[in-house]
Protein backbone atom coordinates (compact mmCIF):
# COMPACT_ATOMS: atom_id res chain seq x y z
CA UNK A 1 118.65 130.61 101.60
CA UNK A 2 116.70 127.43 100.92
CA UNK A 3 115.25 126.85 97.63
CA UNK A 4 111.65 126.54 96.94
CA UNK A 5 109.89 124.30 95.21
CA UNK A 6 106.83 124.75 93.68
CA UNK A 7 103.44 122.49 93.58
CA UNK A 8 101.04 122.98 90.76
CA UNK A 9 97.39 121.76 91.57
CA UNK A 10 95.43 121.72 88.93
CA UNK A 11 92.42 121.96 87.35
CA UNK A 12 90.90 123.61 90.38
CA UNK A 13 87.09 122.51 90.19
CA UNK A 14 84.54 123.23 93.49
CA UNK A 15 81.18 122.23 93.58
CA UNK A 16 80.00 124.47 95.95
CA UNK A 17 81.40 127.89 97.99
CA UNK A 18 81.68 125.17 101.42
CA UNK A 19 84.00 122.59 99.42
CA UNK A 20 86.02 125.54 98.55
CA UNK A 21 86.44 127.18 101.72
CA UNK A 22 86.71 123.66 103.18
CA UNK A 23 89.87 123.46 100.70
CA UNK A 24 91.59 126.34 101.53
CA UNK A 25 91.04 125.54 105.29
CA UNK A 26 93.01 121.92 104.72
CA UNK A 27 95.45 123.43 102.47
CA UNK A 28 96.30 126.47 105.46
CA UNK A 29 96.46 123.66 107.90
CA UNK A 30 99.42 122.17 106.37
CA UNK A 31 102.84 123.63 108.11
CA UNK A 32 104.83 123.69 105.25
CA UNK A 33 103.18 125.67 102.93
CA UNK A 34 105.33 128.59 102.53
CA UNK A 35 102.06 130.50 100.64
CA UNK A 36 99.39 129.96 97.81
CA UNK A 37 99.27 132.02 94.77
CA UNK A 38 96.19 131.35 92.13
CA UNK A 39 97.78 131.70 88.45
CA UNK A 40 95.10 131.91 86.49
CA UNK A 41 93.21 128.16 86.41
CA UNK A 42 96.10 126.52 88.67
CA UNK A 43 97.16 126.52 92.48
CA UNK A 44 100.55 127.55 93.39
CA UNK A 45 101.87 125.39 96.83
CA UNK A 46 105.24 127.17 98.01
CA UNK A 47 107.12 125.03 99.67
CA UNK A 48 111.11 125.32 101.06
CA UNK A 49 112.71 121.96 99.47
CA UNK A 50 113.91 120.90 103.15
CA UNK A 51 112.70 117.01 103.89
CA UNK A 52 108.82 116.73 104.31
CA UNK A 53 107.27 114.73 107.34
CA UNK A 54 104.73 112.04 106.56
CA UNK A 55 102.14 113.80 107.31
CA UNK A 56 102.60 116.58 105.13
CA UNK A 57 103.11 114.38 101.95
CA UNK A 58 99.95 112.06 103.12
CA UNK A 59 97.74 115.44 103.46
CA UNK A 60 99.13 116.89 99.70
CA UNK A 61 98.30 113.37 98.55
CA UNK A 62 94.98 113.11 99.97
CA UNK A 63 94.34 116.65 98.56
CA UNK A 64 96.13 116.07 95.05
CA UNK A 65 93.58 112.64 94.92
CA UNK A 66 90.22 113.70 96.85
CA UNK A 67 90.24 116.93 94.41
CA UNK A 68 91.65 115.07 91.33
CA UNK A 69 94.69 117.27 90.32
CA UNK A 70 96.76 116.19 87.15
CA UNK A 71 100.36 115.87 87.68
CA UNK A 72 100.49 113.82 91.30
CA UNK A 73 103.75 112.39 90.38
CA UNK A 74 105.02 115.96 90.89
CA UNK A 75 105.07 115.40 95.01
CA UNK A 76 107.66 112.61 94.49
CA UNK A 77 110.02 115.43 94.73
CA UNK A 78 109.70 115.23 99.03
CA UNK A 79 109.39 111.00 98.50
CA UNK A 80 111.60 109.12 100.64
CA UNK A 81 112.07 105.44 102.04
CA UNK A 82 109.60 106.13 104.47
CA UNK A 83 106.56 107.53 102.32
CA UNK A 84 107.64 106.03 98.96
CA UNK A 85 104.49 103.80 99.29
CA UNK A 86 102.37 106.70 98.62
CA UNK A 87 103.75 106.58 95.23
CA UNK A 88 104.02 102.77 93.96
C-alpha cells in the first residue's frame, strides 16, 4: 500500500459561485488527486506519494499561486531535477 501524502490549501477565498466551481473543475482535472476533503477553512489534496509528472506539480503550482494559498513550499515534497525550477 502506497502512502499518501496530504496537501493543505489554504485560506480558501472565492469571489464569486463561477471562480469556485471553476476551482473545483481544475482541481478534478488533475489525475493524481486521490480525493478532496474540506476541513473546516482548509482544502485537503490526497495524493499517493508515487513521483508526480510535470504537469501535475505545474497545475498545483499554478493553483497554490493564482488562488494565493499559504504554505507553497509544502509541494516540494513531489520536486525533482526536472521541476525543481518551480521552486527556486
Amino acid at each position: 500500500m502506497n502512502k499518501e501524502v496530504i496537501i493543505i490549501a489554504t485560506p480558501l477565498r472565492f469571489y464569486c459561485t463561477h471562480d469556485e466551481e471553476a476551482f473545483f473543475e481544475w482541481l478534478n482535472k488533475i489525475p493524481d488527486i486521490i480525493r478532496i476533503q474540506g476541513v473546516g477553512k482548509e482544502l485537503h489534496l490526497y495524493f499517493d506519494a508515487k513521483e508526480k509528472s510535470l504537469e501535475v506539480i505545474r497545475s498545483l503550482y499554478g493553483a497554490f499561486k493564482r488562488y494565493k494559498f499559504k504554505n507553497i513550499d509544502q509541494l516540494k515534497i513531489f520536486m525533482n531535477k526536472e521541476n525543481k525550477y518551480l521552486f527556486e
